[in-house]
C-alpha atoms as a PDB file:
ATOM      1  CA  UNK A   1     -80.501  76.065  89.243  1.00  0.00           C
ATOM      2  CA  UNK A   2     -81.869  74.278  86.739  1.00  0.00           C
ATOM      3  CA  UNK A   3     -85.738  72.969  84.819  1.00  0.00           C
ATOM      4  CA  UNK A   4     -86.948  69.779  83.887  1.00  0.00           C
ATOM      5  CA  UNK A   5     -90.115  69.446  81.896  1.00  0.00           C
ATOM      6  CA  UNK A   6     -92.959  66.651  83.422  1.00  0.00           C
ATOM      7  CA  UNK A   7     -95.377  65.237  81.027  1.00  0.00           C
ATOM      8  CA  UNK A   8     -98.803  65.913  83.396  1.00  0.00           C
ATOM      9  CA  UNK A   9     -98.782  67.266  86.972  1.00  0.00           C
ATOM     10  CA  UNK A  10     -95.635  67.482  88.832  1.00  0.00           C
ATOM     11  CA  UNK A  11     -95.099  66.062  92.347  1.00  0.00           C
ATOM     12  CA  UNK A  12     -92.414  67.545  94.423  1.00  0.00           C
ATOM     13  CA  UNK A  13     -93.415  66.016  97.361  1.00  0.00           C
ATOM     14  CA  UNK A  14     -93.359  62.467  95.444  1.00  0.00           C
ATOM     15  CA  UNK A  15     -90.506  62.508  92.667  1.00  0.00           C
ATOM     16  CA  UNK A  16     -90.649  58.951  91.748  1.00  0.00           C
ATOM     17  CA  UNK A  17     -93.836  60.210  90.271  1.00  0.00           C
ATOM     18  CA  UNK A  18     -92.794  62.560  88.123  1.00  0.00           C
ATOM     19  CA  UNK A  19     -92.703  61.833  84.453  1.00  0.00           C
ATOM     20  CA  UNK A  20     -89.740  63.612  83.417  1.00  0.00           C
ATOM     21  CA  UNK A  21     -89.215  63.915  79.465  1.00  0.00           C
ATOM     22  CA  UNK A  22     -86.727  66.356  79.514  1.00  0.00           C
ATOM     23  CA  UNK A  23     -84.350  68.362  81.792  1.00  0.00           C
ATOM     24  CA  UNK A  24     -81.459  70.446  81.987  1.00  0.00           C
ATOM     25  CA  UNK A  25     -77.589  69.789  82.604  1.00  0.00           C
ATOM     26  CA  UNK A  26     -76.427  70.623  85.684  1.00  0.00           C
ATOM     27  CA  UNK A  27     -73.831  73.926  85.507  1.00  0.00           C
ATOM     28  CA  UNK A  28     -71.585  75.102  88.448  1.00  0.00           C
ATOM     29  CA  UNK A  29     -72.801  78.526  89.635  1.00  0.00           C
ATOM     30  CA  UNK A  30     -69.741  80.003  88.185  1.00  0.00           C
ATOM     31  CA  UNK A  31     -70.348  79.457  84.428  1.00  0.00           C
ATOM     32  CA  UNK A  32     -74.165  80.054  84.757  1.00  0.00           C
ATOM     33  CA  UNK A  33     -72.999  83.863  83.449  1.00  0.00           C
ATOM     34  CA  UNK A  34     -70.591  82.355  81.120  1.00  0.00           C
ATOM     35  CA  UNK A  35     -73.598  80.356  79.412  1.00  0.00           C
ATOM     36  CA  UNK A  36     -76.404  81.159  76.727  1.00  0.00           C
ATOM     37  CA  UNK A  37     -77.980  78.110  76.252  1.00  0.00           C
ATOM     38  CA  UNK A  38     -80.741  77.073  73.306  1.00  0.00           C
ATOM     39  CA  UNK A  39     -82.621  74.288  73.006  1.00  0.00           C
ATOM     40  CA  UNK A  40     -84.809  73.191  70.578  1.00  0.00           C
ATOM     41  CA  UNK A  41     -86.934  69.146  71.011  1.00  0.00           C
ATOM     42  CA  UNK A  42     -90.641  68.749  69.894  1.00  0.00           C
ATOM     43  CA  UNK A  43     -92.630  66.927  71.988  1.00  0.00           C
ATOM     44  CA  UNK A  44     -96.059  65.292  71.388  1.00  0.00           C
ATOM     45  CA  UNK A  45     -99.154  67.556  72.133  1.00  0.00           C
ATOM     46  CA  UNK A  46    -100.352  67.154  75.424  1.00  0.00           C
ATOM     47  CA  UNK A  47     -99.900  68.373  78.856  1.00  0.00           C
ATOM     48  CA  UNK A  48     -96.876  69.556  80.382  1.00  0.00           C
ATOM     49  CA  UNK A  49     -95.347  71.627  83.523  1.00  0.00           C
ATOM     50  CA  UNK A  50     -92.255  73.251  83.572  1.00  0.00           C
ATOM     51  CA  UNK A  51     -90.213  73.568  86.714  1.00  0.00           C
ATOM     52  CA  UNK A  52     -87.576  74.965  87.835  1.00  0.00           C
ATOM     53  CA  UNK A  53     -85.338  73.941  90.167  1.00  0.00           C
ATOM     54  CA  UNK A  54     -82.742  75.566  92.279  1.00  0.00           C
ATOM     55  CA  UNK A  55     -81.337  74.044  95.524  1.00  0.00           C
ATOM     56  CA  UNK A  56     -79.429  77.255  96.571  1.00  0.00           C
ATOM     57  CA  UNK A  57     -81.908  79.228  96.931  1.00  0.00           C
ATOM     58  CA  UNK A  58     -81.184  82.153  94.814  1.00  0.00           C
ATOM     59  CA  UNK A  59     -83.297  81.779  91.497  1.00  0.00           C
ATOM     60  CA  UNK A  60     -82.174  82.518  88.226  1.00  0.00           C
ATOM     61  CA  UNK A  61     -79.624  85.497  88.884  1.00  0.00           C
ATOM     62  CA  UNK A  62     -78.001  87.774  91.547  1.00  0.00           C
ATOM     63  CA  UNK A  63     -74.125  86.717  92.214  1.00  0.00           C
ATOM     64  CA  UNK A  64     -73.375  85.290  88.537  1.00  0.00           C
ATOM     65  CA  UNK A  65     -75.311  87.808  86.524  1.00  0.00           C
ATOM     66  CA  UNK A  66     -79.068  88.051  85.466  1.00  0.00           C
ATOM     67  CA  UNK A  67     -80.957  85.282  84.688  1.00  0.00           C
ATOM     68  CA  UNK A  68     -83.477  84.638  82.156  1.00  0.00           C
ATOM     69  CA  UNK A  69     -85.448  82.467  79.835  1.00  0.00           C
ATOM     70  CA  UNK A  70     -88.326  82.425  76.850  1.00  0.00           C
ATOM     71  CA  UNK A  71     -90.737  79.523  76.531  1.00  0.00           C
ATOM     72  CA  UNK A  72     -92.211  79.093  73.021  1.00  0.00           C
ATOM     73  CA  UNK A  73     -94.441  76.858  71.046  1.00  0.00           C
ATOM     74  CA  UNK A  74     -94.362  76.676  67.082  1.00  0.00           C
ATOM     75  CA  UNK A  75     -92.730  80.287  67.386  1.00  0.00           C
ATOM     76  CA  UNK A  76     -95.009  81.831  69.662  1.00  0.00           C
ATOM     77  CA  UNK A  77     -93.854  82.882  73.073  1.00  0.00           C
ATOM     78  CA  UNK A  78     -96.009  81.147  75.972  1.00  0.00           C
ATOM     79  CA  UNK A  79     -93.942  82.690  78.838  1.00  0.00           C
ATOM     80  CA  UNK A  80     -91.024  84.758  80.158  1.00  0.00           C
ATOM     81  CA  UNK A  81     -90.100  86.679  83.295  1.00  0.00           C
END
């Protein structure tokens, strides 16, 4: 599991035309419940998606604890599960 975030539209059935500005590190399964991660960039104002990915097929919890995230913009929350 991870996310990327694509300046525009994103295109998963054509990925060379994805305009990626910023994804995540890649973490075995095992540590996913090990890890807390924050991260702060600023980007230019515009539009962006965010995506996740996750090629096992599980989402963002089950077998290695629960899963979670917060997406905010100058402090306010835009979304969350």
């Amino acid at each position: 599991t991870g996310w990327m975030l694509v300046a525009g539209n994103y295109y998963p059935e054509n990925p060379e035309k994805n305009d990626i500005v910023w994804e995540s590190r890649y973490y075995d399964p095992s540590e996913y419940s090990k890890r807390a991660d924050t991260a702060h960039k600023c980007f230019s104002q515009g539009y962006y998606t965010f995506v996740f990915t996750d090629g096992n097929g599980d989402g963002i919890c089950c077998n290695h604890g629960k899963g979670s995230y917060v997406l905010s913009s100058q402090g306010k929350v835009i979304t969350f599960p």
